[in-house]
Protein backbone atom coordinates (compact mmCIF):
# COMPACT_ATOMS: atom_id res chain seq x y z
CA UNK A 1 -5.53 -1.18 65.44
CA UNK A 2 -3.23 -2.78 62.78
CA UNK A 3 -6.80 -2.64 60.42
CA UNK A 4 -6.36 1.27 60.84
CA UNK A 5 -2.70 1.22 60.45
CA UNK A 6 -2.84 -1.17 57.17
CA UNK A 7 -5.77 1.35 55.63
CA UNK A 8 -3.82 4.25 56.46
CA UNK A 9 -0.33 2.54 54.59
CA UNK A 10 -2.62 1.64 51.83
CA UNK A 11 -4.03 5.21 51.20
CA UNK A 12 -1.08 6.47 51.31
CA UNK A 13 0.65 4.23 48.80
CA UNK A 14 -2.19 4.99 46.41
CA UNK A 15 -1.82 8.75 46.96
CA UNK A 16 1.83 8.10 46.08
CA UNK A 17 1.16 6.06 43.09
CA UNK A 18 -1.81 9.11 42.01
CA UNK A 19 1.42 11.55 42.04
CA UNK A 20 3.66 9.52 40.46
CA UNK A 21 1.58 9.17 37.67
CA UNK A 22 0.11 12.74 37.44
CA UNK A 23 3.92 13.58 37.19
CA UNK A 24 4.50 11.44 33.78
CA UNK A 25 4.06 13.27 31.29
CA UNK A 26 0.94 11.86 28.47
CA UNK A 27 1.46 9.86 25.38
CA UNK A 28 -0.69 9.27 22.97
CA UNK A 29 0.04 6.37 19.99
CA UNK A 30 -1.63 6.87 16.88
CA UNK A 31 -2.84 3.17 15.50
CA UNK A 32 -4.61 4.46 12.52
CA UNK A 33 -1.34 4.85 10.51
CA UNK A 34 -1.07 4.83 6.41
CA UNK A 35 -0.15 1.96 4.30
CA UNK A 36 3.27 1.83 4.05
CA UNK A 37 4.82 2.98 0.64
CA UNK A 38 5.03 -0.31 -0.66
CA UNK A 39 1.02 -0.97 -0.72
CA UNK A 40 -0.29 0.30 -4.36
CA UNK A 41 -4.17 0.22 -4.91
CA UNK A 42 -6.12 0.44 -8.27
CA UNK A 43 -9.59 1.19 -8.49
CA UNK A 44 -11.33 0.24 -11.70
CA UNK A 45 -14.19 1.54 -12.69
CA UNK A 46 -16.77 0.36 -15.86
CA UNK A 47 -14.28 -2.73 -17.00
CA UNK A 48 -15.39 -4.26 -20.23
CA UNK A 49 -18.26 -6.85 -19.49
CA UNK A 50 -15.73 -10.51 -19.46
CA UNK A 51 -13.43 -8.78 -17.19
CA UNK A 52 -11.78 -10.83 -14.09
CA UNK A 53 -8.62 -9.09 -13.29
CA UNK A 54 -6.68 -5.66 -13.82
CA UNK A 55 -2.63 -5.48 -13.60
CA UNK A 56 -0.56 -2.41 -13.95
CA UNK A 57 2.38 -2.29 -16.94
CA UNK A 58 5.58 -0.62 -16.19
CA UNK A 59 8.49 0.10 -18.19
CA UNK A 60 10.98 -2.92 -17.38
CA UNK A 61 14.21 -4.18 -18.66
CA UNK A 62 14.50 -7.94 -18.52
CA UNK A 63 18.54 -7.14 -17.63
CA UNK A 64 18.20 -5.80 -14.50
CA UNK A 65 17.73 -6.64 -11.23
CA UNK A 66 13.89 -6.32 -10.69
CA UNK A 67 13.26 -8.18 -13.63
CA UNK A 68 11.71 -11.64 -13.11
CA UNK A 69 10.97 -14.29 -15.46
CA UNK A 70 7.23 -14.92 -14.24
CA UNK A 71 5.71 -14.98 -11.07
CA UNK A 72 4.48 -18.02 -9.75
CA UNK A 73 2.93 -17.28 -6.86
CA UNK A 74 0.49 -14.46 -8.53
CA UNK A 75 0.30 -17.07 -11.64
CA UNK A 76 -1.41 -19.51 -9.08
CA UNK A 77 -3.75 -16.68 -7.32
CA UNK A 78 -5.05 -16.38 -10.65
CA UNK A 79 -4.76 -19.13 -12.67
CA UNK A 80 -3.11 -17.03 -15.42
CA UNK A 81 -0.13 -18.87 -16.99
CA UNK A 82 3.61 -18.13 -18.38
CA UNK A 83 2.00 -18.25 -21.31
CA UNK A 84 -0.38 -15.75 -21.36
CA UNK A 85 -1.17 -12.18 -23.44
CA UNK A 86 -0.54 -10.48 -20.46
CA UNK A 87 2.53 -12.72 -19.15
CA UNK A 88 3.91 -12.36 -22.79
CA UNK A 89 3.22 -8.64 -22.83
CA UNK A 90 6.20 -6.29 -24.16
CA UNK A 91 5.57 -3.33 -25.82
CA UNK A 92 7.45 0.01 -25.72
CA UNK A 93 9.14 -1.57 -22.54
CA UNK A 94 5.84 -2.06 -21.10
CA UNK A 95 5.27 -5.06 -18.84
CA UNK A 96 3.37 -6.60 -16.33
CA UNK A 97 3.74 -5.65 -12.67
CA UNK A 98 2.60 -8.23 -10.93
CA UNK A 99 3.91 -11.10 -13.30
CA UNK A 100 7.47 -10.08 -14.04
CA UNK A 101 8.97 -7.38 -11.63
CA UNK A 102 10.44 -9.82 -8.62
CA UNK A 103 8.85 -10.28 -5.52
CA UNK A 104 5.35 -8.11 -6.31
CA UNK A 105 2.50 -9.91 -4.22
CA UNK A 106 -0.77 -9.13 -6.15
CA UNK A 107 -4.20 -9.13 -5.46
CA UNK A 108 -5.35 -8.50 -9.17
CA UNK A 109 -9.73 -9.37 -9.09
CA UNK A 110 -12.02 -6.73 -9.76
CA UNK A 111 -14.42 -6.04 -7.95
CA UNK A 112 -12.25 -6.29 -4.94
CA UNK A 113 -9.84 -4.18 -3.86
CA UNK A 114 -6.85 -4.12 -6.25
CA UNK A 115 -3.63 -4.67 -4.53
CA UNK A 116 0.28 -4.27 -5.39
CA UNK A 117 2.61 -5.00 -2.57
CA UNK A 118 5.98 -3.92 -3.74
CA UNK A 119 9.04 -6.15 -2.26
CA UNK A 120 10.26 -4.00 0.06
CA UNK A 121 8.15 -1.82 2.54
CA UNK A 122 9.94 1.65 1.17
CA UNK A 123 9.48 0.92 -2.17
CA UNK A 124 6.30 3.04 -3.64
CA UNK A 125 5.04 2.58 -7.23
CA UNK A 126 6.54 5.94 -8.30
CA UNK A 127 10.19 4.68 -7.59
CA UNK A 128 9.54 1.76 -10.09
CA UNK A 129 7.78 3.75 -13.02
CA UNK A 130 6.70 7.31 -13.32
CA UNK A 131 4.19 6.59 -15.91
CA UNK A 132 2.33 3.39 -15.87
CA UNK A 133 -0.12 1.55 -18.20
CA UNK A 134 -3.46 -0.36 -16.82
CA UNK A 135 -4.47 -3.97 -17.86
CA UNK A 136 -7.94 -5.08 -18.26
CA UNK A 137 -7.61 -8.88 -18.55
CA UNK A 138 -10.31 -11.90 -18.87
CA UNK A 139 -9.42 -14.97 -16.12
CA UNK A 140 -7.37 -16.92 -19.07
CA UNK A 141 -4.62 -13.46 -18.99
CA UNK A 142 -6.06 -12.41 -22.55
CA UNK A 143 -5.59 -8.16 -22.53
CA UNK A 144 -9.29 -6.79 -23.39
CA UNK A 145 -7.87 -2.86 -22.83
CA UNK A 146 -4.87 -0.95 -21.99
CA UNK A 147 -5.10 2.45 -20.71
CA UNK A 148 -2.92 5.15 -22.45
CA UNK A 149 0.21 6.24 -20.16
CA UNK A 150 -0.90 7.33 -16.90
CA UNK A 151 1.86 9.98 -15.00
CA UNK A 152 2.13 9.05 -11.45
CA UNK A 153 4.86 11.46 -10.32
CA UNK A 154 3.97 12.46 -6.35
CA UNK A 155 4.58 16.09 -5.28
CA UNK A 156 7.47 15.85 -3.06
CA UNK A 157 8.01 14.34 0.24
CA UNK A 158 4.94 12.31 -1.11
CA UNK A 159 3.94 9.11 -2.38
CA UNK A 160 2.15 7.33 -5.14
CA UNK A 161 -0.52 5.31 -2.98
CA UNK A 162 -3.46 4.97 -5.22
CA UNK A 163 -4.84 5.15 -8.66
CA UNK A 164 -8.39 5.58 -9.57
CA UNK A 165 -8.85 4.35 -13.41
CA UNK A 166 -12.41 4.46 -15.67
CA UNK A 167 -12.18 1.97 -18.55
CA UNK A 168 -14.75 3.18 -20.43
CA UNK A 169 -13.17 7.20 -20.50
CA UNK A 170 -9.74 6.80 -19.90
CA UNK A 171 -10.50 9.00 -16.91
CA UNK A 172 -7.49 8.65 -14.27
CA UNK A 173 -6.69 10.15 -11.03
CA UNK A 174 -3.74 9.26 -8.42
CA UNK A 175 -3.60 10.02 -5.37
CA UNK A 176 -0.93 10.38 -3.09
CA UNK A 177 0.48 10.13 0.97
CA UNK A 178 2.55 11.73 3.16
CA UNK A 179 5.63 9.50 4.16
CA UNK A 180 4.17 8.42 7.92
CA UNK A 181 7.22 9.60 10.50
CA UNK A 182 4.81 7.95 13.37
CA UNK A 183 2.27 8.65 15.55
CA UNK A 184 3.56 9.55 19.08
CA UNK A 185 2.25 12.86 20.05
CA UNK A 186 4.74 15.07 22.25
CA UNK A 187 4.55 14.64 25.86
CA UNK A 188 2.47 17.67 27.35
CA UNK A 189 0.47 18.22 24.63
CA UNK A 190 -2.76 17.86 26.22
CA UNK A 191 -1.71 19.94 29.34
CA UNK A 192 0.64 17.58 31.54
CA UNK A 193 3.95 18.35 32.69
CA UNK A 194 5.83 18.74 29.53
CA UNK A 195 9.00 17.55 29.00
């Protein structure tokens, strides 16, 4: 008798548990989110044959703020010295990204894929530089090309999350993201109780 009674509490604790949960409402998290702005990516396409790295060139004052003297930490990534073409580079206000604007983590080797991780997670290419400049460089830091001045200005409520660059044409092509507001989808949406 108490094996009957125990089934019967069990049942109906499920049942009551079932419409509970048929009550809350469905949520759905989206885990396939964008890059945050801060992530910059650079395709290269056709380098010139003794080519090891690329780095962007932005206009930068060595006055303010964002200016850094050199970067160690993407100067032993790469092997490429204070002293190199590219570390020395200033022209027209032009300079390196990913050796003298502060805090820039860099992941600068062809063939892979071409990273710029700005120093703070809002802070997207575009807000640095609206026209940029592209690097070809040997593994020493010597310059082999520099692209003409590339405009990266997003439409709005977008941002500057990629460029695309052909050495050989001067072909370039940027592409931009929607600023991610996150990915919970309303309650209800998929026909439970709404909200």
């Amino acid at each position: 008798m108490r094996a009957v009674f125990a089934k019967k509490a069990l049942a109906l604790a499920l049942a009551a548990v079932a419409a509970l949960l048929l009550r809350v409402p469905p949520m759905i998290v989206n885990a396939n989110a964008p890059a945050p702005p801060s992530y910059f990516y650079v395709l290269v396409q056709n380098p010139p044959g003794t080519a090891r790295y690329a780095d962007i060139l932005v206009k930068l004052d060595p006055q303010s703020e964002a200016y850094a003297e050199f970067n160690e930490d993407n100067g032993r990534k790469t092997g490429i010295t204070a002293e190199s073409e590219i570390a020395k580079y200033d022209e027209d206000g032009y300079m390196s990204l990913a050796f003298h604007y502060g805090g820039v983590n860099a992941n600068m080797q062809i063939g892979t894929a071409l990273t710029f991780i700005m120093n703070s997670s809002n802070l997207s290419v575009d807000k640095v530089t609206s026209l940029l400049k592209v690097a070809v460089i040997d593994g020493e830091g010597n310059i082999l090309h520099i692209s003409d001045a590339i405009d990266v200005t997003p439409p709005q409520n977008k941002y500057t999350v990629r460029l695309d660059y052909d050495a050989a044409d001067g072909r370039a092509e940027a592409q931009y993201s929607d600023y991610y507001t996150g990915g919970l989808i309303r309650p209800g949406c998929f026909g439970g109780a709404s909200a």
